[in-house]
Protein backbone atom coordinates (compact mmCIF):
# COMPACT_ATOMS: atom_id res chain seq x y z
CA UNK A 1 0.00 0.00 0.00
CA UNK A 2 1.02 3.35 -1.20
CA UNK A 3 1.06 5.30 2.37
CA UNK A 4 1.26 8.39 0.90
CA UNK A 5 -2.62 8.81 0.41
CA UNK A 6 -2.51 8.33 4.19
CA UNK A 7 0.07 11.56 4.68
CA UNK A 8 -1.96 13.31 1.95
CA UNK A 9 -5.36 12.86 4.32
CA UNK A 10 -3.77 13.64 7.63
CA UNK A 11 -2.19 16.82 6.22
CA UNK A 12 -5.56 18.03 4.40
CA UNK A 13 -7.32 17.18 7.55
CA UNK A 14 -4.94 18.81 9.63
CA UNK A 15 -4.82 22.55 6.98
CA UNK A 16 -8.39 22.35 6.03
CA UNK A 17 -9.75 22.27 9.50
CA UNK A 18 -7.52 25.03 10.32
CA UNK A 19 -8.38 26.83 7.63
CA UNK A 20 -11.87 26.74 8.40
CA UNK A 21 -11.77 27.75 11.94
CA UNK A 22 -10.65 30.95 10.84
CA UNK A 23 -13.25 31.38 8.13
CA UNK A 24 -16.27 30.10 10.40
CA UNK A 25 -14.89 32.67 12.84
CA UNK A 26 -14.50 35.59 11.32
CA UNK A 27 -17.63 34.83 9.43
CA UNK A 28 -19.55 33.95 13.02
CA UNK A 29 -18.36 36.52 14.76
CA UNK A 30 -19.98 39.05 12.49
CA UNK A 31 -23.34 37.50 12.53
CA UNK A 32 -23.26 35.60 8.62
CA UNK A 33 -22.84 32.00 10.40
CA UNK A 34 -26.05 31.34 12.06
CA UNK A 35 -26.61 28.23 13.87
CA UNK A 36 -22.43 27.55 12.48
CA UNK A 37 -21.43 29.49 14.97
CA UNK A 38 -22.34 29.64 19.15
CA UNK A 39 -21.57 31.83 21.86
CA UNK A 40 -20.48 28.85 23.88
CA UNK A 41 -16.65 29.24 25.44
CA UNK A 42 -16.82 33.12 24.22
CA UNK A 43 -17.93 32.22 20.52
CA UNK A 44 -17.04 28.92 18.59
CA UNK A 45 -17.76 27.51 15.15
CA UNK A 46 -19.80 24.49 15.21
CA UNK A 47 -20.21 21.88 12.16
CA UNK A 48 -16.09 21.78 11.72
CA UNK A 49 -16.96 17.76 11.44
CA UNK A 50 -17.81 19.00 7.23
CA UNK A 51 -13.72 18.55 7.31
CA UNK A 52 -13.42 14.60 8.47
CA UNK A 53 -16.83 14.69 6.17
CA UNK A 54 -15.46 15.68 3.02
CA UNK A 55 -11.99 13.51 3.17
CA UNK A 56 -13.81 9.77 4.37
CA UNK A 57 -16.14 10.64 1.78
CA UNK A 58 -13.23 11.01 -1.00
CA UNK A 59 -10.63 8.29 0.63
CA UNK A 60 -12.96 5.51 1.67
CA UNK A 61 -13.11 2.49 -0.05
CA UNK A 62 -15.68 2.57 -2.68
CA UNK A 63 -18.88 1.76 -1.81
CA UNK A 64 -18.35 2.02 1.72
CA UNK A 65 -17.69 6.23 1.13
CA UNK A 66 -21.39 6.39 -0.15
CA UNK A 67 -22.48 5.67 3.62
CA UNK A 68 -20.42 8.09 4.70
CA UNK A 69 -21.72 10.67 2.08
CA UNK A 70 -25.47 10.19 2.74
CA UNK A 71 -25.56 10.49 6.17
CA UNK A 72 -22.90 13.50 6.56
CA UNK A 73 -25.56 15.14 4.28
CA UNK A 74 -28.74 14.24 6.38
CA UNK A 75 -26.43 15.33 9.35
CA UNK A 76 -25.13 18.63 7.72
CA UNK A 77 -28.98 19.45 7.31
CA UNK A 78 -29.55 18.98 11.02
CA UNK A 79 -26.66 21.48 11.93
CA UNK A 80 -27.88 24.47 9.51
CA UNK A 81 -31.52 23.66 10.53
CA UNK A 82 -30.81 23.47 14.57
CA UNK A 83 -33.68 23.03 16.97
CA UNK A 84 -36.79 23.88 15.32
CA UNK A 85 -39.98 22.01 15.99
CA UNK A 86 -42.24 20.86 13.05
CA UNK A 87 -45.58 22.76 14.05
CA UNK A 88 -47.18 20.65 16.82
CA UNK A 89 -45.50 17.14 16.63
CA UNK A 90 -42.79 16.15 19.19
CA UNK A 91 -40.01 16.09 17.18
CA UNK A 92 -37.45 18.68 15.20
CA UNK A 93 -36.74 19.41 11.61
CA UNK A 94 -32.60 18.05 12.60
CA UNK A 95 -33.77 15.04 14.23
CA UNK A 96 -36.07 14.14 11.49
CA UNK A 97 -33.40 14.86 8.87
CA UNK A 98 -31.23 12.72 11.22
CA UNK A 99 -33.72 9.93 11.71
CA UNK A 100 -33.86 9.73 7.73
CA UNK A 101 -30.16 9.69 7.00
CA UNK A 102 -30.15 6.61 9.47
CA UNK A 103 -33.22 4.73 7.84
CA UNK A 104 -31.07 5.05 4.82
CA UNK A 105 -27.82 3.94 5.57
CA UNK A 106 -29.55 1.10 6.63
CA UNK A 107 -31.23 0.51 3.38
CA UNK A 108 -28.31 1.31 1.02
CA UNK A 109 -25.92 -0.08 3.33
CA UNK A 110 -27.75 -3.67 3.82
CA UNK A 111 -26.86 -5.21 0.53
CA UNK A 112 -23.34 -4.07 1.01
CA UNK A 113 -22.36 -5.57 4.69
CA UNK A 114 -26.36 -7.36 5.49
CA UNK A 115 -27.72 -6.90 9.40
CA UNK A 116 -24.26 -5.32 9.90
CA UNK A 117 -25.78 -2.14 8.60
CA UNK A 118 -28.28 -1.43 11.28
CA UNK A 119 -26.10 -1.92 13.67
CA UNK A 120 -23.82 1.11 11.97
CA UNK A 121 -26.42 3.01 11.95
CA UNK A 122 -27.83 2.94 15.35
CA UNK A 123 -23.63 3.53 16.51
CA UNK A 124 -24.19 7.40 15.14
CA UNK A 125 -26.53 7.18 18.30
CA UNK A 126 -23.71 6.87 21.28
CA UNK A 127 -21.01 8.43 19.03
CA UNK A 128 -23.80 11.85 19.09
CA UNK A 129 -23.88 11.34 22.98
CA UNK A 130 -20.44 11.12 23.17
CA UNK A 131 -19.94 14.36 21.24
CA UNK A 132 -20.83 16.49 24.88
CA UNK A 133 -17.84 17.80 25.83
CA UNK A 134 -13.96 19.04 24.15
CA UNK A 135 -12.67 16.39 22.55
CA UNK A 136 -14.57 13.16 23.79
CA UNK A 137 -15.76 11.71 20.36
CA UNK A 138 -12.28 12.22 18.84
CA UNK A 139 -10.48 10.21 21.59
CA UNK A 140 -13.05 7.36 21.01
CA UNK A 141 -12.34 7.21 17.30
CA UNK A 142 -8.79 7.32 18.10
CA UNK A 143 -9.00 4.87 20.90
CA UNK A 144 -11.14 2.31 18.48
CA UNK A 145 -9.88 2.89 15.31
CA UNK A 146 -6.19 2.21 16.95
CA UNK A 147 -7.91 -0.84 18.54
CA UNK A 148 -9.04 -2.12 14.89
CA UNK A 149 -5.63 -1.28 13.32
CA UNK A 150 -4.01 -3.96 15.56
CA UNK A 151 -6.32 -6.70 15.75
CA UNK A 152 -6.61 -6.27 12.33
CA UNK A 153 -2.64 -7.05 12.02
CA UNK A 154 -3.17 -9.84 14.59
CA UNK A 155 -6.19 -11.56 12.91
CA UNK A 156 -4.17 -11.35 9.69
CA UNK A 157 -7.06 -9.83 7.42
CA UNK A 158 -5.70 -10.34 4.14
CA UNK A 159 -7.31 -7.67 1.50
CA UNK A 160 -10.72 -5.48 1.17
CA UNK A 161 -10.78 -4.54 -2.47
CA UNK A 162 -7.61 -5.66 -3.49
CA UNK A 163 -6.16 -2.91 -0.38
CA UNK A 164 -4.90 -3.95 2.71
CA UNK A 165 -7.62 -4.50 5.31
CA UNK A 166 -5.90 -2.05 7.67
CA UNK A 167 -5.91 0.73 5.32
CA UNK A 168 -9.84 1.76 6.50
CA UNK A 169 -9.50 2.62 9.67
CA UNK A 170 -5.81 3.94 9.10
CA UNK A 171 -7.49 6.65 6.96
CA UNK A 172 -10.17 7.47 9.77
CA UNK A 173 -7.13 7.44 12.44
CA UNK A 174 -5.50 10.14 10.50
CA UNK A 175 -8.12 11.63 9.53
CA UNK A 176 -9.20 12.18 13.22
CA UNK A 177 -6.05 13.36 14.37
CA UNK A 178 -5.75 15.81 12.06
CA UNK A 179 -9.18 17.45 13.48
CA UNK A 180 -8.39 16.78 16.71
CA UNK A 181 -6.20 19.26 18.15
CA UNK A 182 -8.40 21.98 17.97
CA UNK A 183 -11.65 19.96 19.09
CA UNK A 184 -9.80 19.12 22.16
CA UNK A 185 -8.87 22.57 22.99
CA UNK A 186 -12.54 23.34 22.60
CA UNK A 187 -11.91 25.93 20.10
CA UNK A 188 -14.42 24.28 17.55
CA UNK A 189 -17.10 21.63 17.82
CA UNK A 190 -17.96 18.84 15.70
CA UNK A 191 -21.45 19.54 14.74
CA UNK A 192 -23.94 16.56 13.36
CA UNK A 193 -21.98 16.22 10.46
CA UNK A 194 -18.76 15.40 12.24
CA UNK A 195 -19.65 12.96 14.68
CA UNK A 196 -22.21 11.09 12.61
CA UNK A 197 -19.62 10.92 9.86
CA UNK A 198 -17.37 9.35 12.55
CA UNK A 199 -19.86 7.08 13.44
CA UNK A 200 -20.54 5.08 10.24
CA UNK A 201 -16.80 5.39 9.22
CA UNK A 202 -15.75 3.21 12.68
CA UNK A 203 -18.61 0.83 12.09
CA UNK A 204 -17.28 0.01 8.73
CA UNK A 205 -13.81 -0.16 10.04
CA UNK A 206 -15.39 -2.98 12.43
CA UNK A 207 -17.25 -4.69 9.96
CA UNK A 208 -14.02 -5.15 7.86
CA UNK A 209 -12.46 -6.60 11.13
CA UNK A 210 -15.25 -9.33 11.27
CA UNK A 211 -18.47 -9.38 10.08
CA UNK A 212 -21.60 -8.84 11.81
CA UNK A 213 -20.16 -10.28 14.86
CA UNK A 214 -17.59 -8.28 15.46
CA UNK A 215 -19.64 -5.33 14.81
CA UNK A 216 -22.07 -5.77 17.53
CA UNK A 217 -18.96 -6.63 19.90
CA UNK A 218 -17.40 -3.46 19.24
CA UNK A 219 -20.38 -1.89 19.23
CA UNK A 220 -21.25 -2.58 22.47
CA UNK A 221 -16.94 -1.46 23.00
CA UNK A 222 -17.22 1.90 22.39
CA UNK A 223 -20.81 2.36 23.95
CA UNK A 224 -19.00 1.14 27.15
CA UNK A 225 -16.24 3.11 26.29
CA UNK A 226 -18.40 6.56 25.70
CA UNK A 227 -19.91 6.20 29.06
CA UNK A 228 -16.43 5.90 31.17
CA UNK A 229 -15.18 8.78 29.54
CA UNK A 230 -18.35 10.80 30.48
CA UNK A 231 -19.25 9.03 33.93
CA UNK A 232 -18.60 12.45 35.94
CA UNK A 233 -20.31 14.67 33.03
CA UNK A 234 -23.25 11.70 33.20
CA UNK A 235 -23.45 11.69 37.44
CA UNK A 236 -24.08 14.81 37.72
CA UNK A 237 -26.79 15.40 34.49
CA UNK A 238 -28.62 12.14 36.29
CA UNK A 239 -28.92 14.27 39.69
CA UNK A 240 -29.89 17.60 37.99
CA UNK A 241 -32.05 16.33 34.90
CA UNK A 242 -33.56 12.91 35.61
CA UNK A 243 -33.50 13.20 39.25
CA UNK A 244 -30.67 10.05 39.78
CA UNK A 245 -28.86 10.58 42.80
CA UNK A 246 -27.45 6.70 42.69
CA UNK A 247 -27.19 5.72 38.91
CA UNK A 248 -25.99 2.00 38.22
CA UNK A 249 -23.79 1.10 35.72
CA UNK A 250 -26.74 0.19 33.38
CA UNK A 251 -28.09 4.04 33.59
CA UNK A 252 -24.85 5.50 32.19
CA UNK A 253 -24.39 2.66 29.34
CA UNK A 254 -28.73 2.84 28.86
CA UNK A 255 -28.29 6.83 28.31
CA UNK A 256 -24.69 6.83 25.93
CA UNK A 257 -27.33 3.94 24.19
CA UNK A 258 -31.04 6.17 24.14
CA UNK A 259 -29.80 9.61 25.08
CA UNK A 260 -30.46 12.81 23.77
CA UNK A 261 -33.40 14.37 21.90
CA UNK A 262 -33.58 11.68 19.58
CA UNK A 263 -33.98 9.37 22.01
CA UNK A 264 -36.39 11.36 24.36
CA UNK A 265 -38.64 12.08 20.83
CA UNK A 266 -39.31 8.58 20.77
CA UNK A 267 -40.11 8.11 24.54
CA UNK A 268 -42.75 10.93 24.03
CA UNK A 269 -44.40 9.22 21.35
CA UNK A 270 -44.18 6.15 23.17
CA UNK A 271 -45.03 7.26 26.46
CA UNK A 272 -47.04 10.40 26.06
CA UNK A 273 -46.78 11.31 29.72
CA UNK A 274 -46.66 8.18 31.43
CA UNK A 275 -43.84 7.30 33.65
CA UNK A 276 -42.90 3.85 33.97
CA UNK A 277 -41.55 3.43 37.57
CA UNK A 278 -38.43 0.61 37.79
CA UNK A 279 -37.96 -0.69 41.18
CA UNK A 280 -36.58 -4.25 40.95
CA UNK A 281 -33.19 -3.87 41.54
CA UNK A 282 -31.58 -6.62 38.80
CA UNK A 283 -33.30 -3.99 36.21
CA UNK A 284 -32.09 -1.25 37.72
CA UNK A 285 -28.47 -2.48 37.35
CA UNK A 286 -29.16 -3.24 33.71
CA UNK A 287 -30.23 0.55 33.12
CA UNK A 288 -34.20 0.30 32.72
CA UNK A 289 -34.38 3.06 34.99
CA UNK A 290 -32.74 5.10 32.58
CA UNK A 291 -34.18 4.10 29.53
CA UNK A 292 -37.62 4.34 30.84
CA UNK A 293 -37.49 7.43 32.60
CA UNK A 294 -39.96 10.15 30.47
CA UNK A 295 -38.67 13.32 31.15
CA UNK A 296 -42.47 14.86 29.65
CA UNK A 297 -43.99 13.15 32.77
CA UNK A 298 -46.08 15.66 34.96
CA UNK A 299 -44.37 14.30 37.88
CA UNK A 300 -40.51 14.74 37.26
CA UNK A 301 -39.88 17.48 38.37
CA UNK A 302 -38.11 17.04 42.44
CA UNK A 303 -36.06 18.34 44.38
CA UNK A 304 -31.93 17.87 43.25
CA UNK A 305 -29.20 17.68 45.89
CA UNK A 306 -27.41 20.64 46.73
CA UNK A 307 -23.83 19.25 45.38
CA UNK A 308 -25.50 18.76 41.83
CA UNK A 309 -27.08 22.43 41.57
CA UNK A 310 -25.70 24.50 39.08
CA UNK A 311 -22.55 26.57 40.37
CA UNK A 312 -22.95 28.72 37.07
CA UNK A 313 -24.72 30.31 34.02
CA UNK A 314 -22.25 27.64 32.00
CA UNK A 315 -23.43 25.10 34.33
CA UNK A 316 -26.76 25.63 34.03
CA UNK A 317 -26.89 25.02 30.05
């Protein structure tokens, strides 16, 4: 394998996405950006995922890329759109656009890698969750994709496409540590189109490792792995949003799993305004608290610990 297209990716990855910080800001900061750019951390430009977007989309193996191009769209919708409501129904203009970029990587993707393809789909789910705080999606693509890379080499995978098997998540490595060392600064966010993008490109990584089997094992990986690296962020959004003073291991891996508004949409149309209360304890442990809890209940609303109340106007968002 020629390992220049490798250098050529990390070094556009690494220019571009500098390149663009400066353009989103001095774009944002004059008003032009819209929902591009927040006044989070004193002003920073969101949706600098299009970067990562753009360069899986051109250096992924063929077929595979197209994933990775519909659903960066869908998700590139979501981040111009932002958080508006479709008249009365219980759900947003983003999460709908999001909701039909999964349905079709799903479709398009299923004669390409089978049941393997849901499963891809519903990672952009944790991988969204995880994309909370500076720099916590990037170190779980690095983390994974440098997980793949070697047992890749161990398992001996011979070629995908007449390239070495490696060479897939190699590309998304790169890729992601190009974009990284602003992201971990906080100096720019990801957006929809970044982390989703990231999403599909590790499940296909894992897929090349193994199958459908190895898909859903490293599946359930990184959702593990998402909810270590945000246990303290988790704790204390348990206390002050769902009321969780004593979450179990099951509530932080059942949130990184059905978090977020997308997740919450679907427990309003399931639940209306019912809450379902959990109190056997082996279910509690396995994180049915969490995933039942209906945050539209009437009755939700108690009293939160001093040590979880908001110290700030930052903390309070």
């Amino acid at each position: 394998m020629n390992f220049q297209y490798v250098l050529i990716a990390f070094l556009i990855s690494l220019v571009a996405t500098l390149a663009l910080t400066i353009i989103f800001r001095f774009f944002g900061k004059r008003g032009f950006l819209g929902n591009l750019y927040t006044s989070v951390r004193g002003g920073t430009p969101r949706a600098l995922g299009l970067i990562p977007f753009i360069i899986l989309s051109l250096f992924f193996l063929p077929g595979y890329n197209d994933l990775i191009l519909i659903i960066g769209s869908f998700a590139f919708v979501d981040d111009l759109i932002g958080r508006k409501k479709i008249g009365i129904l219980p759900i947003e203009w983003g999460q709908l656009s999001r909701g039909i970029g999964m349905i079709a990587i799903m479709i398009v993707g299923f004669p390409l890698m089978g049941y393997s393809a849901i499963l891809i789909s519903l990672l952009i789910q944790p991988i969204n969750i995880s994309d909370m705080q500076p720099g916590s999606t990037s170190m779980v693509v690095i983390i994974m994709s440098i997980f793949t890379i070697l047992a890749i080499l161990l398992m001996n995978i011979g070629l995908v496409q007449e390239i070495p098997a490696y060479y897939t998540p190699l590309i998304l490595l790169v890729v992601c540590l190009g974009y990284c060392p602003l992201d971990f600064s906080g100096n720019i966010m990801l957006g929809e189109v970044g982390n989703h993008s990231f999403a599909v490109a590790l499940g296909i990584c894992f897929y090349i490792l193994g199958g459908f089997w190895w898909t859903l094992i490293l599946f359930i990986a990184t959702t593990i792995l998402i909810s270590l690296i945000r246990k303290n962020n988790l704790t204390i959004f348990f206390a002050r949003k769902l009321k969780i003073t004593n979450p179990a291991p099951g509530d932080y891996f059942m949130d990184v799993l059905t978090g977020g508004g997308l997740g919450d949409a679907l427990r309003r149309v399931l639940l209306g305004k019912r809450q379902i209360i959990i109190k056997n304890p082996f279910l509690i442990l396995l994180g049915f608290r969490r995933l039942l809890y209906n945050p539209f209940a009437p009755n939700n609303r108690q009293y939160i610990p001093n040590k979880y109340q908001a110290t700030s106007f930052l903390d309070r968002k």
